[in-house]
Protein backbone atom coordinates (compact mmCIF):
# COMPACT_ATOMS: atom_id res chain seq x y z
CA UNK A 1 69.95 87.61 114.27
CA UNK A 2 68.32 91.22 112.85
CA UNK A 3 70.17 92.06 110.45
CA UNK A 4 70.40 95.83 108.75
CA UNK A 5 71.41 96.32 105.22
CA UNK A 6 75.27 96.81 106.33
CA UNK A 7 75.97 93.25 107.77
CA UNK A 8 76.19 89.96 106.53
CA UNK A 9 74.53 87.18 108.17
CA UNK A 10 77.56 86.39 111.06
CA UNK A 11 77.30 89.96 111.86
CA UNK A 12 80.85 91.45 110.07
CA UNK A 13 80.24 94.07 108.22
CA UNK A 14 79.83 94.01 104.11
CA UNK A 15 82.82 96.66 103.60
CA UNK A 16 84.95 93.60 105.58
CA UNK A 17 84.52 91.25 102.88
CA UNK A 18 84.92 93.81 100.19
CA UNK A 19 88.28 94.81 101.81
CA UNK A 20 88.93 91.18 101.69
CA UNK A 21 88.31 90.40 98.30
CA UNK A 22 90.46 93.44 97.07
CA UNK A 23 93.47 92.24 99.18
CA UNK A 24 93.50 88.90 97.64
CA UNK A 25 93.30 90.51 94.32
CA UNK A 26 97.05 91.84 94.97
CA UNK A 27 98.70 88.67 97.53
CA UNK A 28 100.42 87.11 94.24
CA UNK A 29 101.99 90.76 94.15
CA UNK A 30 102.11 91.40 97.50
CA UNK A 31 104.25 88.01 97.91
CA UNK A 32 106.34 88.40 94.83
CA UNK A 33 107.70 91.78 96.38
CA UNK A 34 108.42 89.96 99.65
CA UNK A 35 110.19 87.53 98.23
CA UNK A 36 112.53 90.44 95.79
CA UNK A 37 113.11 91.78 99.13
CA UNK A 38 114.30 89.32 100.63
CA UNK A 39 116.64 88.01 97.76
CA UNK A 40 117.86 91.38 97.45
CA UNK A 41 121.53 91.42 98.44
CA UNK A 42 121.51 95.35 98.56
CA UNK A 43 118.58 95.37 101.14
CA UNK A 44 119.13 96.32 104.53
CA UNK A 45 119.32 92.76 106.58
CA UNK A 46 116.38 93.96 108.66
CA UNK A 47 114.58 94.37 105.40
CA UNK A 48 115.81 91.57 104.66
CA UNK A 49 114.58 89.80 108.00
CA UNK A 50 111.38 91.17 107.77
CA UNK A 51 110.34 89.86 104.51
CA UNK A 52 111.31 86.64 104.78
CA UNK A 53 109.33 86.71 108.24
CA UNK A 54 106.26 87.81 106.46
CA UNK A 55 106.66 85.14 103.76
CA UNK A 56 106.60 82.05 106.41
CA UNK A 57 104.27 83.57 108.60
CA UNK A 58 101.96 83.53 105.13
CA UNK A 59 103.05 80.16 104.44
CA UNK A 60 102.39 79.02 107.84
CA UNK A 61 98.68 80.48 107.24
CA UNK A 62 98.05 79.10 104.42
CA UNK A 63 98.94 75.65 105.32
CA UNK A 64 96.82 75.82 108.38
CA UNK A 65 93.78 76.73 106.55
């Protein structure tokens, strides 16, 4: 495959992986306030709902990978 100096090898562009690598730097965060919300008592129960969605959805992704 020809590549040009903004792709990687499998064709996805460079700034993908960058954006990657940032978001991971802030999951641990990104979780920890999902989980607040979702404790949180005082939260809307969609809020609520929704947080505790996201956090088994991530779980579920993690453990397929």
């Amino acid at each position: 495959m020809k590549m040009n100096g903004s792709q990687t090898s499998s064709g996805r562009p460079l700034a993908s992986r960058t954006i990657r690598a940032k978001a991971a730097q802030h999951a641990r965060d990104a979780v920890a306030v999902l989980a607040e919300i979702a404790r949180d008592t005082k939260a809307p129960a969609s809020d609520r709902v929704a947080a505790a969605s996201a956090l088994l959805m991530h779980a579920i992704e993690q453990k397929a990978a």
